[in-house]
N, C-alpha and C. Protein backbone atom coordinates (compact mmCIF):
# COMPACT_ATOMS: atom_id res chain seq x y z
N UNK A 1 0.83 -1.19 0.00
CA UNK A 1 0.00 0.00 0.00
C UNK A 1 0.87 1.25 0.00
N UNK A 2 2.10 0.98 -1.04
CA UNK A 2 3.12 2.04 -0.83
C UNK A 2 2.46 3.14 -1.89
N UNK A 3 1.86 2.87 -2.35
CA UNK A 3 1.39 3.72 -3.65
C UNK A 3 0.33 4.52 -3.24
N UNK A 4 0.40 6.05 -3.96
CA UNK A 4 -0.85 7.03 -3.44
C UNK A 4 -1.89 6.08 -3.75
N UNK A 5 -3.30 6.35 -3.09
CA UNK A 5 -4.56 5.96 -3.54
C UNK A 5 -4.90 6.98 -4.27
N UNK A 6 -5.10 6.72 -5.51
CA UNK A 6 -6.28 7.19 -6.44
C UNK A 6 -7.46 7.64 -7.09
N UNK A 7 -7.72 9.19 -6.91
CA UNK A 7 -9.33 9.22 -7.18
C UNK A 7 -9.59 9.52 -8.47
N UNK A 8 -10.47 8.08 -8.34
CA UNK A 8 -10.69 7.78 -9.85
C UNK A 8 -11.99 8.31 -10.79
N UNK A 9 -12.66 8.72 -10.16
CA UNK A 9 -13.67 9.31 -10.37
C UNK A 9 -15.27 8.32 -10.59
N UNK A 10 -15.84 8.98 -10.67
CA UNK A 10 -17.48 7.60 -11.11
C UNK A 10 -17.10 8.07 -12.48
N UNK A 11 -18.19 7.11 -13.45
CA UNK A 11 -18.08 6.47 -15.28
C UNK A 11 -18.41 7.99 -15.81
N UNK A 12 -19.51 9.34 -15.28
CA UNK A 12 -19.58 10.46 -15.85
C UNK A 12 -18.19 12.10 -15.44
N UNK A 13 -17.30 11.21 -15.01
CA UNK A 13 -16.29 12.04 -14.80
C UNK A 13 -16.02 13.14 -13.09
N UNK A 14 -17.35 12.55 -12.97
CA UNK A 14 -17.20 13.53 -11.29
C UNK A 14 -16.37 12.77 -10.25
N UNK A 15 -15.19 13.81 -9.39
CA UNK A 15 -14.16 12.62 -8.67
C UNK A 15 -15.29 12.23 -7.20
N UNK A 16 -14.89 11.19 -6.72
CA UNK A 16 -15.50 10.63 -5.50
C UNK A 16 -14.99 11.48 -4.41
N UNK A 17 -15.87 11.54 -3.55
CA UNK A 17 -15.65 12.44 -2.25
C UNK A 17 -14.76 11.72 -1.22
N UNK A 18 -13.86 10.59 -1.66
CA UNK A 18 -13.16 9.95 -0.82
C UNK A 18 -11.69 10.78 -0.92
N UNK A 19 -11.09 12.00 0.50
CA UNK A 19 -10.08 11.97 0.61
C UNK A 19 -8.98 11.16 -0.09
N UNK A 20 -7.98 11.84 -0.45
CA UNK A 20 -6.79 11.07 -1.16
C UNK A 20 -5.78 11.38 0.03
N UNK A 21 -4.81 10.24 0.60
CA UNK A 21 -3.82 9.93 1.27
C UNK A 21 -2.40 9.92 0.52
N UNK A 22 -2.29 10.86 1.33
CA UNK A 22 -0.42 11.61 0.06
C UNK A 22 0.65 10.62 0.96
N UNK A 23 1.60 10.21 -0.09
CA UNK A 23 2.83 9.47 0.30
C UNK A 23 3.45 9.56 1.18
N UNK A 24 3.58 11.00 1.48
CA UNK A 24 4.24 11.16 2.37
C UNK A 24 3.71 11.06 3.61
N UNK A 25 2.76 11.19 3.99
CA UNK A 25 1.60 10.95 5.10
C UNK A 25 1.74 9.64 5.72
N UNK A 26 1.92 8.76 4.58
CA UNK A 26 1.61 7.03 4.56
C UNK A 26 3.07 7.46 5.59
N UNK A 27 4.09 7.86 4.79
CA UNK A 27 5.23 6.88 5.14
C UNK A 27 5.53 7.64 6.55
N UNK A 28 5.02 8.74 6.83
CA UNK A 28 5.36 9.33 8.46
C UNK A 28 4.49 8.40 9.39
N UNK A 29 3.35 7.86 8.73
CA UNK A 29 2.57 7.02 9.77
C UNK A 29 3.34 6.01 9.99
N UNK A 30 3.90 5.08 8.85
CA UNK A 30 4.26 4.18 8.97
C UNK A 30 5.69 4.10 9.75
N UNK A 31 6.56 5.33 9.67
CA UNK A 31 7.73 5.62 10.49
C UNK A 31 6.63 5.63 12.09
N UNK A 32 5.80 6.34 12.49
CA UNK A 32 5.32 6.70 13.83
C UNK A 32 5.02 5.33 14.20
N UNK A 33 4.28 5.04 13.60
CA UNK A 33 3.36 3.09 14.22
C UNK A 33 4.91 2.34 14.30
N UNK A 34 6.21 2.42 13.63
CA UNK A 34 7.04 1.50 13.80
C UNK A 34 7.74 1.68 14.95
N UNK A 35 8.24 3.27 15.18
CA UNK A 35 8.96 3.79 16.64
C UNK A 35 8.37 3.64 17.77
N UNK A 36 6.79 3.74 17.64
CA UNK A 36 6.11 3.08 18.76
C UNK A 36 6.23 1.90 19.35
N UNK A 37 5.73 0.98 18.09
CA UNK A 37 6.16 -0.36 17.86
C UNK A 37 7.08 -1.01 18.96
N UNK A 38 8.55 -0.44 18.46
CA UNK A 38 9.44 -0.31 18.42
C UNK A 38 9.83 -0.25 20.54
N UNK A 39 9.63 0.89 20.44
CA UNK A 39 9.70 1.20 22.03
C UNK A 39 8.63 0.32 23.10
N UNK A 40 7.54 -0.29 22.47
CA UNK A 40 6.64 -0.96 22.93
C UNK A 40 7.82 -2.50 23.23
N UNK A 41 8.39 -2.89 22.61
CA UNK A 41 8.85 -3.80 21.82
C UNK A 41 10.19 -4.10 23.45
N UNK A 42 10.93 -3.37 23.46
CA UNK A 42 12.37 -2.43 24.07
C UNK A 42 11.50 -2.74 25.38
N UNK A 43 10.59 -1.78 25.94
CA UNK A 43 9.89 -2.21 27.12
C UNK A 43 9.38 -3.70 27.59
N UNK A 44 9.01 -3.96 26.77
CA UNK A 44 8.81 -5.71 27.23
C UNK A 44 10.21 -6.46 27.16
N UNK A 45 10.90 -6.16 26.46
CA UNK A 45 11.96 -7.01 26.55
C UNK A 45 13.52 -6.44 28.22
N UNK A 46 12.64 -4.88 28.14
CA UNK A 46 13.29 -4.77 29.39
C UNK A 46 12.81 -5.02 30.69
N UNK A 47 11.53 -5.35 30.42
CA UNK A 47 10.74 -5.86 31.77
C UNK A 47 11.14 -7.55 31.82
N UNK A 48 11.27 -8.71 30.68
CA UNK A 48 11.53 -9.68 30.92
C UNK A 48 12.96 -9.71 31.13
N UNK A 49 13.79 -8.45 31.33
CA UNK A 49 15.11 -8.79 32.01
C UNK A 49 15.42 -8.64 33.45
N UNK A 50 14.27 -7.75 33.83
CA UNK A 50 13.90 -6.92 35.30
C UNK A 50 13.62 -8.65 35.75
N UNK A 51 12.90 -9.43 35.69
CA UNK A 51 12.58 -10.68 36.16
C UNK A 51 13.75 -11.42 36.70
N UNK A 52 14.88 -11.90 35.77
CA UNK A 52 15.88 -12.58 36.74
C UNK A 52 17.04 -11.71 37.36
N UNK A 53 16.72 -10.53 37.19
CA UNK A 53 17.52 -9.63 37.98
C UNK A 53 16.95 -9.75 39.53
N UNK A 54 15.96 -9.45 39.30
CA UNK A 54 14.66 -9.39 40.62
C UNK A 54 14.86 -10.79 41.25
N UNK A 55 15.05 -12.05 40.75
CA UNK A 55 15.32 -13.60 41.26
C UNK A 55 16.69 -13.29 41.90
N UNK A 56 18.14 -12.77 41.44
CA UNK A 56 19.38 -13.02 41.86
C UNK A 56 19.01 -12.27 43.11
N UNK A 57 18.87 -11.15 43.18
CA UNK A 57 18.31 -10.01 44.28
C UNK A 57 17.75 -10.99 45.24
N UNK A 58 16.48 -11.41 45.04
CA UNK A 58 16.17 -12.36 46.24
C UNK A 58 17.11 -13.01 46.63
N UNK A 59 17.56 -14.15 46.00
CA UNK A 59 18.33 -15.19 46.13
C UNK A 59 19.89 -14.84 47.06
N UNK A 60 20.28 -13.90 46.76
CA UNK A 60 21.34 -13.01 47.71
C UNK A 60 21.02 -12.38 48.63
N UNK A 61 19.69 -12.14 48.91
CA UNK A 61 19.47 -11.52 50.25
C UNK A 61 18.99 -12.91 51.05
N UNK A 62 18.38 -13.90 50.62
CA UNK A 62 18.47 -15.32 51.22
C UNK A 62 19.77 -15.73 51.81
N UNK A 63 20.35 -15.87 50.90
CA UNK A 63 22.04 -16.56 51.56
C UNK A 63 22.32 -15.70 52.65
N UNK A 64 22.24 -14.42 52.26
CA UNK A 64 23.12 -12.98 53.30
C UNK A 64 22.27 -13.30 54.16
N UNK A 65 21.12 -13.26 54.39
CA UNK A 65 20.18 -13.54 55.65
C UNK A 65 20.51 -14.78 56.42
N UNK A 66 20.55 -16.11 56.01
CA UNK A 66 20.19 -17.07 56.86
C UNK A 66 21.61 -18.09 56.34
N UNK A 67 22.75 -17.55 55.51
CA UNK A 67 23.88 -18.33 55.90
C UNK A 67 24.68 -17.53 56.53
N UNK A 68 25.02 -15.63 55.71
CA UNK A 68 25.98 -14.75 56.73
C UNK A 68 25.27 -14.15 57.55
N UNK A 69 23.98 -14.51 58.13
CA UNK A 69 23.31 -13.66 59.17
C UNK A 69 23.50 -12.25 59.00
N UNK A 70 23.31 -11.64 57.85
CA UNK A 70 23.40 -10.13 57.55
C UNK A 70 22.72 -9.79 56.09
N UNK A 71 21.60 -9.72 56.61
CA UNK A 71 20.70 -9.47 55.83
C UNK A 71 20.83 -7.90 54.87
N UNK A 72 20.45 -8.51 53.25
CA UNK A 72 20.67 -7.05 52.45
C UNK A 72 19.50 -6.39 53.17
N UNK A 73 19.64 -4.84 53.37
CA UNK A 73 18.42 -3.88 53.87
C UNK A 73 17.87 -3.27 52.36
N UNK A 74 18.32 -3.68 51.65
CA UNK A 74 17.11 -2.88 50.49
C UNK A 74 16.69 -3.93 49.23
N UNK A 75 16.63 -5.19 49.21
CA UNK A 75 16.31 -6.15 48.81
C UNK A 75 14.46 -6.26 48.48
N UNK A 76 13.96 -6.04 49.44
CA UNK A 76 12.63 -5.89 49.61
C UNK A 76 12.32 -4.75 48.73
N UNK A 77 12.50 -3.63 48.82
CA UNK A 77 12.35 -2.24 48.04
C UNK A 77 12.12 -2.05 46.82
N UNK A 78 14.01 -2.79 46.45
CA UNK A 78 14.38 -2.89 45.08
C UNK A 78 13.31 -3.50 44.30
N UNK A 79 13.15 -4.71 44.96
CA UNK A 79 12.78 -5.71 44.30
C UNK A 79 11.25 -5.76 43.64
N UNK A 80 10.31 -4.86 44.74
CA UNK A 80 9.17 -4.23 44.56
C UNK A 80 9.04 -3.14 43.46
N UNK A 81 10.23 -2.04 43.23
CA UNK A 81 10.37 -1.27 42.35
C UNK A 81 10.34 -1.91 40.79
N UNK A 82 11.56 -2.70 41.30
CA UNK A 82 11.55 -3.58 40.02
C UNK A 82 10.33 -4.47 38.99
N UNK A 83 9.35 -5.12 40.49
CA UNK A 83 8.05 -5.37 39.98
C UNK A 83 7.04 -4.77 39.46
N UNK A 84 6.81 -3.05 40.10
CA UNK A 84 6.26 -1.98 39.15
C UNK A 84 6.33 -1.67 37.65
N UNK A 85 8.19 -1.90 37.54
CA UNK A 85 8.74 -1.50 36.45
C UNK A 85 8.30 -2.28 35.28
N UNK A 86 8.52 -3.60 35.91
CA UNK A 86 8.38 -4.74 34.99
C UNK A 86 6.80 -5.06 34.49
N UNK A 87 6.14 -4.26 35.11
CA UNK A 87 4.68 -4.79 35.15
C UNK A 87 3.91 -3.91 34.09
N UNK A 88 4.18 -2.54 34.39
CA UNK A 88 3.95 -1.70 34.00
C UNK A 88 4.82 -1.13 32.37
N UNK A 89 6.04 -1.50 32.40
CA UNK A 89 6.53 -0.94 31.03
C UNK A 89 6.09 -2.31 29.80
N UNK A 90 5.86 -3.62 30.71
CA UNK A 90 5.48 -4.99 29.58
C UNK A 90 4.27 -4.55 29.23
N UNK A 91 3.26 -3.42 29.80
CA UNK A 91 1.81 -3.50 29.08
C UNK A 91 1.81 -3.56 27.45
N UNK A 92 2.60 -2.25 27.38
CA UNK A 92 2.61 -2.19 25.59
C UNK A 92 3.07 -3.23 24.86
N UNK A 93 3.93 -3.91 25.19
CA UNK A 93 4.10 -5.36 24.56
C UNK A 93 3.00 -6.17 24.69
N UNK A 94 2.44 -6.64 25.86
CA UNK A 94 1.79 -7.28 26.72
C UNK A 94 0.44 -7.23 25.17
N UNK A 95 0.02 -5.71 24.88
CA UNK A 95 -1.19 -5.33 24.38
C UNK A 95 -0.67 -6.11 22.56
N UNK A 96 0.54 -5.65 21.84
CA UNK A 96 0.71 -5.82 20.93
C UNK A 96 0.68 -7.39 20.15
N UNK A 97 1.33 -8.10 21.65
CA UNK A 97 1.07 -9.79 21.79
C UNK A 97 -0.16 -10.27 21.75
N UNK A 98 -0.97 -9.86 22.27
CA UNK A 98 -2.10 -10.31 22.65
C UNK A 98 -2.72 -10.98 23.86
N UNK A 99 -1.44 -10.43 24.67
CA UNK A 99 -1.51 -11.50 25.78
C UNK A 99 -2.32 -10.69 27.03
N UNK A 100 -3.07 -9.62 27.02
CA UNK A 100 -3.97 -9.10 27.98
C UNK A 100 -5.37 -10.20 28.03
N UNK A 101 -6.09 -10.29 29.22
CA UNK A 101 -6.88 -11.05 29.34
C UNK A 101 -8.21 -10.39 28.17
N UNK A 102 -8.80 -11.63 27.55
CA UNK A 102 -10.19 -10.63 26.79
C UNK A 102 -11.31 -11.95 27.19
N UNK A 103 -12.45 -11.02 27.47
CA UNK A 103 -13.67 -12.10 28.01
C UNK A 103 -14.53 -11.86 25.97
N UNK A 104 -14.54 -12.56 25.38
CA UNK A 104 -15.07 -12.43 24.49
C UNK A 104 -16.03 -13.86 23.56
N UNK A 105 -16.97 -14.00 24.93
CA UNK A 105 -17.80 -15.00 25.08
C UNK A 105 -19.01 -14.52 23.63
N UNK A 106 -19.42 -13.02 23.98
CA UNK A 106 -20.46 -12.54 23.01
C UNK A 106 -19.69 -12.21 21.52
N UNK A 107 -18.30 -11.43 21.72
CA UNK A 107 -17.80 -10.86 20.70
C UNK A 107 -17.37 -12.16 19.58
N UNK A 108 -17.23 -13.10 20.33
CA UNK A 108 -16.72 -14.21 19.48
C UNK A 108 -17.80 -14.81 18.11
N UNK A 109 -19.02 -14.60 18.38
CA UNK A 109 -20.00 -14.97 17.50
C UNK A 109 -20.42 -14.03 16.64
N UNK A 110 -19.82 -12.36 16.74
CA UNK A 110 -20.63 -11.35 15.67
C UNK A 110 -18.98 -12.02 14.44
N UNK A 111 -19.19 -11.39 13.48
CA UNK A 111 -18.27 -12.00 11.83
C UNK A 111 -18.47 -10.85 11.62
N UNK A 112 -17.32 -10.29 10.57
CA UNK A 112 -17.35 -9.45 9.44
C UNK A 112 -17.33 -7.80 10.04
N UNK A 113 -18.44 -7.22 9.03
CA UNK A 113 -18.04 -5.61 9.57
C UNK A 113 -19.03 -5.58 11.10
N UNK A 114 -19.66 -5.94 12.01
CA UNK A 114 -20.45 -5.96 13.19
C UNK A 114 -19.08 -6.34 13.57
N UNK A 115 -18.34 -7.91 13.68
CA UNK A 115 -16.80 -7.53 14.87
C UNK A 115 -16.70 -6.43 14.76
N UNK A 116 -15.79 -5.75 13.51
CA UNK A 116 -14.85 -4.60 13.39
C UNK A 116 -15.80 -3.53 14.30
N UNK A 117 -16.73 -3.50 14.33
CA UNK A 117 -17.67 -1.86 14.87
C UNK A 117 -17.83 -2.25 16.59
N UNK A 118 -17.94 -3.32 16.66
CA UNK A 118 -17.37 -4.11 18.06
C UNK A 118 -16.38 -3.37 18.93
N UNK A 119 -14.89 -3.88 17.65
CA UNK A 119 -13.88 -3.53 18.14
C UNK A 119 -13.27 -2.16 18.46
N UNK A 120 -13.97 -1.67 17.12
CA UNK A 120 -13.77 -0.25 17.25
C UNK A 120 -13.95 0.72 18.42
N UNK A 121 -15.62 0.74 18.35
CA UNK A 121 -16.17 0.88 19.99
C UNK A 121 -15.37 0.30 21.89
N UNK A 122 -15.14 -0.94 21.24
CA UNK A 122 -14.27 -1.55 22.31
C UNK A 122 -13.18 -0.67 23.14
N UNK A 123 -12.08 -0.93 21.47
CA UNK A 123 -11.29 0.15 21.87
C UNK A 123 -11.30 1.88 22.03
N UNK A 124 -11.76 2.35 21.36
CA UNK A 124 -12.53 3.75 21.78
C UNK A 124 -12.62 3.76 23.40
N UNK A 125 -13.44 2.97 23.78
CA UNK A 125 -13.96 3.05 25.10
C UNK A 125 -12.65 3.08 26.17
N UNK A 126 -11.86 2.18 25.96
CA UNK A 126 -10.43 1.96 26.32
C UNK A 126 -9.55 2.97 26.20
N UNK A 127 -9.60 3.62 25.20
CA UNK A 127 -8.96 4.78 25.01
C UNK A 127 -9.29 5.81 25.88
N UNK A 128 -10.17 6.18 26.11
CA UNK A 128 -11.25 7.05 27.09
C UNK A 128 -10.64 6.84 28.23
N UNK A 129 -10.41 5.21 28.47
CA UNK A 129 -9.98 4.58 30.06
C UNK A 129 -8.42 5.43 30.42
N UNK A 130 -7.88 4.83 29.36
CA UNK A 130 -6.47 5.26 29.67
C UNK A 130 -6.16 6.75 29.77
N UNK A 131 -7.07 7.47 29.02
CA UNK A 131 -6.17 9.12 29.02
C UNK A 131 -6.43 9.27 30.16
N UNK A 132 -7.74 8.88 31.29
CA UNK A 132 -7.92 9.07 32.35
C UNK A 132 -6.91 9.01 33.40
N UNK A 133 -6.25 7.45 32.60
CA UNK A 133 -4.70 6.64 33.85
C UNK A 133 -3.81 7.59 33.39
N UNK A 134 -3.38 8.01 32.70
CA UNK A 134 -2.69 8.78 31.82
C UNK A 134 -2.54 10.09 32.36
N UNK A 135 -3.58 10.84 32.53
CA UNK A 135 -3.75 12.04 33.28
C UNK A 135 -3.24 11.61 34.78
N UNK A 136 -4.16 10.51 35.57
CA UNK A 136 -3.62 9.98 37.08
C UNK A 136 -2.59 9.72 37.11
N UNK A 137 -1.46 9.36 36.36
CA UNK A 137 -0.04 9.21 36.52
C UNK A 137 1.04 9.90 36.23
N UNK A 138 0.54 11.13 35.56
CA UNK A 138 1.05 12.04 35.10
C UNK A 138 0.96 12.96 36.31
N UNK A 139 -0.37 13.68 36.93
CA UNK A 139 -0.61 13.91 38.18
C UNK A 139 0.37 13.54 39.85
N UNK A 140 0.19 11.91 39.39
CA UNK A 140 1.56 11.63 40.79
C UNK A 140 2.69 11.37 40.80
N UNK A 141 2.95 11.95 39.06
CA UNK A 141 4.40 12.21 39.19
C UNK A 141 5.00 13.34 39.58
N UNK A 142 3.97 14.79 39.00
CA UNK A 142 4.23 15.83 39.32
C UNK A 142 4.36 15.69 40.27
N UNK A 143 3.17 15.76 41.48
CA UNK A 143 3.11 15.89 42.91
C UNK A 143 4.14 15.27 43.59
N UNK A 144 4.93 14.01 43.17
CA UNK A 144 6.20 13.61 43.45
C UNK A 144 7.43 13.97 43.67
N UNK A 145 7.75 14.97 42.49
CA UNK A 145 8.30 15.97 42.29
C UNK A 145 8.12 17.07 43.17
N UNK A 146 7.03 17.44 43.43
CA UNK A 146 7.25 18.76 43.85
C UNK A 146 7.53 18.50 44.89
N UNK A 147 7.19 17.80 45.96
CA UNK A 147 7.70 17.97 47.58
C UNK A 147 8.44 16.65 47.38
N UNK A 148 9.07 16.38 46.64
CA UNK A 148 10.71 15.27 46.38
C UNK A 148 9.81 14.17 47.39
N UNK A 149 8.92 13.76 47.31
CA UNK A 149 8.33 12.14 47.42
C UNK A 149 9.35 11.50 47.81
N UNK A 150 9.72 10.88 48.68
CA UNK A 150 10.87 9.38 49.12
C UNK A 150 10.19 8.42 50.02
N UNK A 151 10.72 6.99 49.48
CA UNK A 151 10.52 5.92 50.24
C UNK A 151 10.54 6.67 51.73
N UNK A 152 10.01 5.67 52.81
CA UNK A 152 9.56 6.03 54.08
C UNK A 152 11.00 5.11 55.09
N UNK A 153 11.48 4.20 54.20
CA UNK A 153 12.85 3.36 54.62
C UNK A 153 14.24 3.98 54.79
N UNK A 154 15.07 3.13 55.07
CA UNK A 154 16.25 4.10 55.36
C UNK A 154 17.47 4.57 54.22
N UNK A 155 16.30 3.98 52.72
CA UNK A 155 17.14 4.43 51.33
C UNK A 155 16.81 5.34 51.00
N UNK A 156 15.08 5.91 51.26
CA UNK A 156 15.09 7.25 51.38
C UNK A 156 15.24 7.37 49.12
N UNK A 157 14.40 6.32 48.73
CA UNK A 157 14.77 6.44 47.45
C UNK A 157 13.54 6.96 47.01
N UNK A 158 13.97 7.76 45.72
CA UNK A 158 12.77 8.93 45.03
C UNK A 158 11.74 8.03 44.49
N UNK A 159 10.90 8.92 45.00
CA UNK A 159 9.43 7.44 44.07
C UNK A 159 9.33 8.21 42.84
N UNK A 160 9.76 8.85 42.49
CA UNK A 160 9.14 9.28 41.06
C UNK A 160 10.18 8.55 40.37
N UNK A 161 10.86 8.00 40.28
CA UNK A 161 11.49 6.75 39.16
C UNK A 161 9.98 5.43 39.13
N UNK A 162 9.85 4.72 40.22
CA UNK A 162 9.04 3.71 40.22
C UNK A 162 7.41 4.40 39.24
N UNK A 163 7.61 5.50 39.72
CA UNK A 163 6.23 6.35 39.21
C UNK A 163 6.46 6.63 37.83
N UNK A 164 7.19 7.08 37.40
CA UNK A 164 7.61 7.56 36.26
C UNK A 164 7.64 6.00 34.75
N UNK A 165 7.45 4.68 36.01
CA UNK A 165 7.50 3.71 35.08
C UNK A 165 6.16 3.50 34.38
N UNK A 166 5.52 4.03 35.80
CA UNK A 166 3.77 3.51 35.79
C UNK A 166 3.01 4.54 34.17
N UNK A 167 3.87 5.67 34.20
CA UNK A 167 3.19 6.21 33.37
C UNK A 167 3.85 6.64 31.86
N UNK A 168 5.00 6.12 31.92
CA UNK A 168 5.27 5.58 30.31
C UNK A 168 4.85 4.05 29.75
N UNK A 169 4.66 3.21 30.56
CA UNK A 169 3.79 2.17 30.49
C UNK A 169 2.57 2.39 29.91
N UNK A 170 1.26 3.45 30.98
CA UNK A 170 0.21 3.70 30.07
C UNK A 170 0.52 4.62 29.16
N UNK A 171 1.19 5.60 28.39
CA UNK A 171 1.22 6.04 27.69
C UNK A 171 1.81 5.54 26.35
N UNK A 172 2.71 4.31 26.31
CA UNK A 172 2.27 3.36 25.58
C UNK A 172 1.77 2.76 24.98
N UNK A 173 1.07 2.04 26.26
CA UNK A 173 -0.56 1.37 25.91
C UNK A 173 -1.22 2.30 25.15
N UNK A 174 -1.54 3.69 25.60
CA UNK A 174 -2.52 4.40 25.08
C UNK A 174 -1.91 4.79 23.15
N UNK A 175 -0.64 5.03 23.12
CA UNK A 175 -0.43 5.05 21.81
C UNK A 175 -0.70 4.09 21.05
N UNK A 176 -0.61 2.90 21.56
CA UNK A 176 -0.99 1.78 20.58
C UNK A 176 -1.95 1.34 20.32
N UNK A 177 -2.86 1.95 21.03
CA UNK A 177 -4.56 1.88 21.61
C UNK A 177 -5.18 2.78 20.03
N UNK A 178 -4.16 4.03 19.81
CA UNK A 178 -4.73 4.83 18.87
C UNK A 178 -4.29 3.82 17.77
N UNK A 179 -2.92 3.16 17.34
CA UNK A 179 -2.80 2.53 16.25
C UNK A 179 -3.82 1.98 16.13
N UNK A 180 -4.35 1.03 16.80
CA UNK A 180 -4.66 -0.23 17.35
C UNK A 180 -6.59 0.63 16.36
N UNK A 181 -7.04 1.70 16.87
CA UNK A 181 -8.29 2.56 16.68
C UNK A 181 -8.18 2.54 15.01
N UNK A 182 -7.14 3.61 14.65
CA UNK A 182 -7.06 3.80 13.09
C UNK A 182 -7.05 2.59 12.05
N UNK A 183 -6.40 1.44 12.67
CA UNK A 183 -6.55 0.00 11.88
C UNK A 183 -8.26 -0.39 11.68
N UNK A 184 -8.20 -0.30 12.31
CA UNK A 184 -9.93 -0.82 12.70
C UNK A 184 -11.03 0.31 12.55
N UNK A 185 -10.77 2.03 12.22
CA UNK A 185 -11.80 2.41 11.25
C UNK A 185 -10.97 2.10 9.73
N UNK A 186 -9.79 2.19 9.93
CA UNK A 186 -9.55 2.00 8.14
C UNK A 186 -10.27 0.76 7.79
N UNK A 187 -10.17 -0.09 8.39
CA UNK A 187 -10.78 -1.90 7.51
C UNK A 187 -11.82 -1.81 7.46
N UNK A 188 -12.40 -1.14 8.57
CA UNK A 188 -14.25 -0.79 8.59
C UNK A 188 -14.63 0.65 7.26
N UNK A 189 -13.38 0.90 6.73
CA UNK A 189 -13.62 2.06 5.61
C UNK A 189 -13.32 1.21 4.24
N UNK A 190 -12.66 0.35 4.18
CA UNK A 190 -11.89 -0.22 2.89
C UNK A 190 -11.90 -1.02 3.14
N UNK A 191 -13.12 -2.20 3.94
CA UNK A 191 -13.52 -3.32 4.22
C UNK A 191 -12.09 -4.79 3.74
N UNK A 192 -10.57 -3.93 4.28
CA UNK A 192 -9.39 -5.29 4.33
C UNK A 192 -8.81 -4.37 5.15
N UNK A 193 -7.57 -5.30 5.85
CA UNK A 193 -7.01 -4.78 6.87
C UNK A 193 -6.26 -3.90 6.00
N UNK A 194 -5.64 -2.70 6.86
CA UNK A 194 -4.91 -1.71 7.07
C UNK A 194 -3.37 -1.82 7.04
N UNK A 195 -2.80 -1.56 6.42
CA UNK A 195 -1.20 -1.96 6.78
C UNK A 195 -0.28 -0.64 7.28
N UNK A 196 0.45 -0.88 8.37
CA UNK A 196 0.98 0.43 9.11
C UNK A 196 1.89 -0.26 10.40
């Protein structure tokens, strides 16, 4: 679909009222949906590294605890941070995989253009969800910031890193939420999928 679309007009010469999509348009979308992609991509694969980092961490504050009787003091912390991180930056992968839970007991039986207007709506609605999280995490990061937020322990470490994960995570999600939107009115416009 590297090629402009064409208005071809109806058989008495008048052109169709269907917008024409300029090349260059295509190919900035297709650069934007890939860098997204892309960083969606980078986040999951840095959250499935946060995982056996987060295992050695335990596993060394085990030994230090109960073979050198000197327990690591920020083991617990870390390790919690780390689970935010990991939880929260895998969404956008998480979404692109397919691997978020979907109850789609009813959706499974509509076919054709009724799915797509399904989905559309679906996600729409979702979209709605997130600018909301989006705004809420954006919100407690500021406020984080401003009176320098710190753990309540004796690391005394800034929560706006752990925070700061929570909300490039949904903002993520939410970008891919819009790919995810434009695929699904284009196919519902030009009744085949969309390529981007």
């Amino acid at each position: 679909m590297r090629e402009e679309i064409e208005d071809r007009g109806d058989p008495a010469g008048r052109p169709q009222s269907q917008p024409q999509i300029s090349y260059i348009g295509f190919l900035t979308m297709n650069r934007l949906v890939s860098f997204v992609e892309k960083i969606a991509y980078w986040g999951g694969y840095l959250s499935g590294w946060l995982v056996p980092i987060m295992m050695m961490l335990v596993v060394i504050d085990v030994f230090m605890r109960y073979v050198m009787h000197r327990p690591l003091m920020v083991s617990d912390e870390l390790s919690a941070y780390m689970l935010v991180a990991l939880s929260f930056l895998g969404l956008a992968y998480t979404w692109r995989e397919g691997g978020h839970v979907r109850i789609e007991v009813l959706v499974s039986r509509f076919r054709g253009r009724l799915y797509d207007w399904v989905r559309l709506i679906g996600l729409i609605l979702t979209f709605i969800f997130m600018i909301e999280l989006d705004r809420a995490a954006y919100k407690m990061i500021v406020y984080a910031l401003q009176i320098n937020l710190r753990s309540s322990t004796w690391l005394m470490f800034p929560l706006f890193w752990p925070q700061l994960t929570v909300f490039i995570g949904f903002v993520l999600l939410t970008l891919l939420l819009v790919i995810d939107i434009i695929r699904t009115g284009m196919k519902i416009r030009t009744g085949r999928e969309a390529e981007a």
